[in-house]
Protein backbone atom coordinates (compact mmCIF):
# COMPACT_ATOMS: atom_id res chain seq x y z
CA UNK A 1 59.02 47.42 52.85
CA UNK A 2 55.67 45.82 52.51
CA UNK A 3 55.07 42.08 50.94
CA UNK A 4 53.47 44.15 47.92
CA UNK A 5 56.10 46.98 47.68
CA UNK A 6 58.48 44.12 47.23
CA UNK A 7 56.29 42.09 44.85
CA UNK A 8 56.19 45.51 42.92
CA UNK A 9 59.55 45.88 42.72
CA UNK A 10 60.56 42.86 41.79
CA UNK A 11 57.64 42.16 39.50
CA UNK A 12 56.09 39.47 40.50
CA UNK A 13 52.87 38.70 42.29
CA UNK A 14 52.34 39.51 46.18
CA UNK A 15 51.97 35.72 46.53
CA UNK A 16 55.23 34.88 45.84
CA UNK A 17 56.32 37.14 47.95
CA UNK A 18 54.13 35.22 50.89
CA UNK A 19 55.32 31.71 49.61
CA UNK A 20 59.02 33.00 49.77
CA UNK A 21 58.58 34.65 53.59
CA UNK A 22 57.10 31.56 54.61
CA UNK A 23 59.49 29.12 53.08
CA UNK A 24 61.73 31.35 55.72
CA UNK A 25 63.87 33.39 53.10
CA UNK A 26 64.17 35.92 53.57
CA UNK A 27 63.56 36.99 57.07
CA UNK A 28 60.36 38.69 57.86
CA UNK A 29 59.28 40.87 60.39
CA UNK A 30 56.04 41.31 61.92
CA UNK A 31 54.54 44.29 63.24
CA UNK A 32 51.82 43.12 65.10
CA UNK A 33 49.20 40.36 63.76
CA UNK A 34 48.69 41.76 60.43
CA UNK A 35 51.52 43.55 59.47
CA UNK A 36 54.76 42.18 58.00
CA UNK A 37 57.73 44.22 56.84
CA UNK A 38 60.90 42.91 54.89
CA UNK A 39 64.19 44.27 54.56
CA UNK A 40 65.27 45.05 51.22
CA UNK A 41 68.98 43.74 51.07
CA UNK A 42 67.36 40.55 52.79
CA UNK A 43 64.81 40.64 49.75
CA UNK A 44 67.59 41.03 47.22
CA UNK A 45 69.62 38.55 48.75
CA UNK A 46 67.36 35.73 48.82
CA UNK A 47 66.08 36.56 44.70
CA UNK A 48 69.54 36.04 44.03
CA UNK A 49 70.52 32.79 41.72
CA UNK A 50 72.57 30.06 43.84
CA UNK A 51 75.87 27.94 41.92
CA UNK A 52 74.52 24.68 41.80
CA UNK A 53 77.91 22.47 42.21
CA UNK A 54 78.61 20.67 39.14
């Protein structure tokens, strides 16, 4: 999937989708110099809320 695919689905902006990818999670691929692809069970796995210990 593309950064805006993903930013689609997940409504929210294709930005946060760049911020996320380049805080390193999730993975990203790149395709060359300008293309980047995700994979989607990376995607959900990193939008998912972490337990915070209490």
């Amino acid at each position: 999937m593309t950064p805006s695919e993903d930013a689609e689905g997940f409504g929210v902006t294709r930005r946060t989708v760049t911020n996320t990818v380049a805080d390193g999670r999730p993975p990203a691929y790149r395709l060359g110099p300008r293309r980047t692809r995700l994979r989607l069970d990376e995607l959900q796995a990193a939008r998912r809320p972490t337990r915070m210990a209490v």
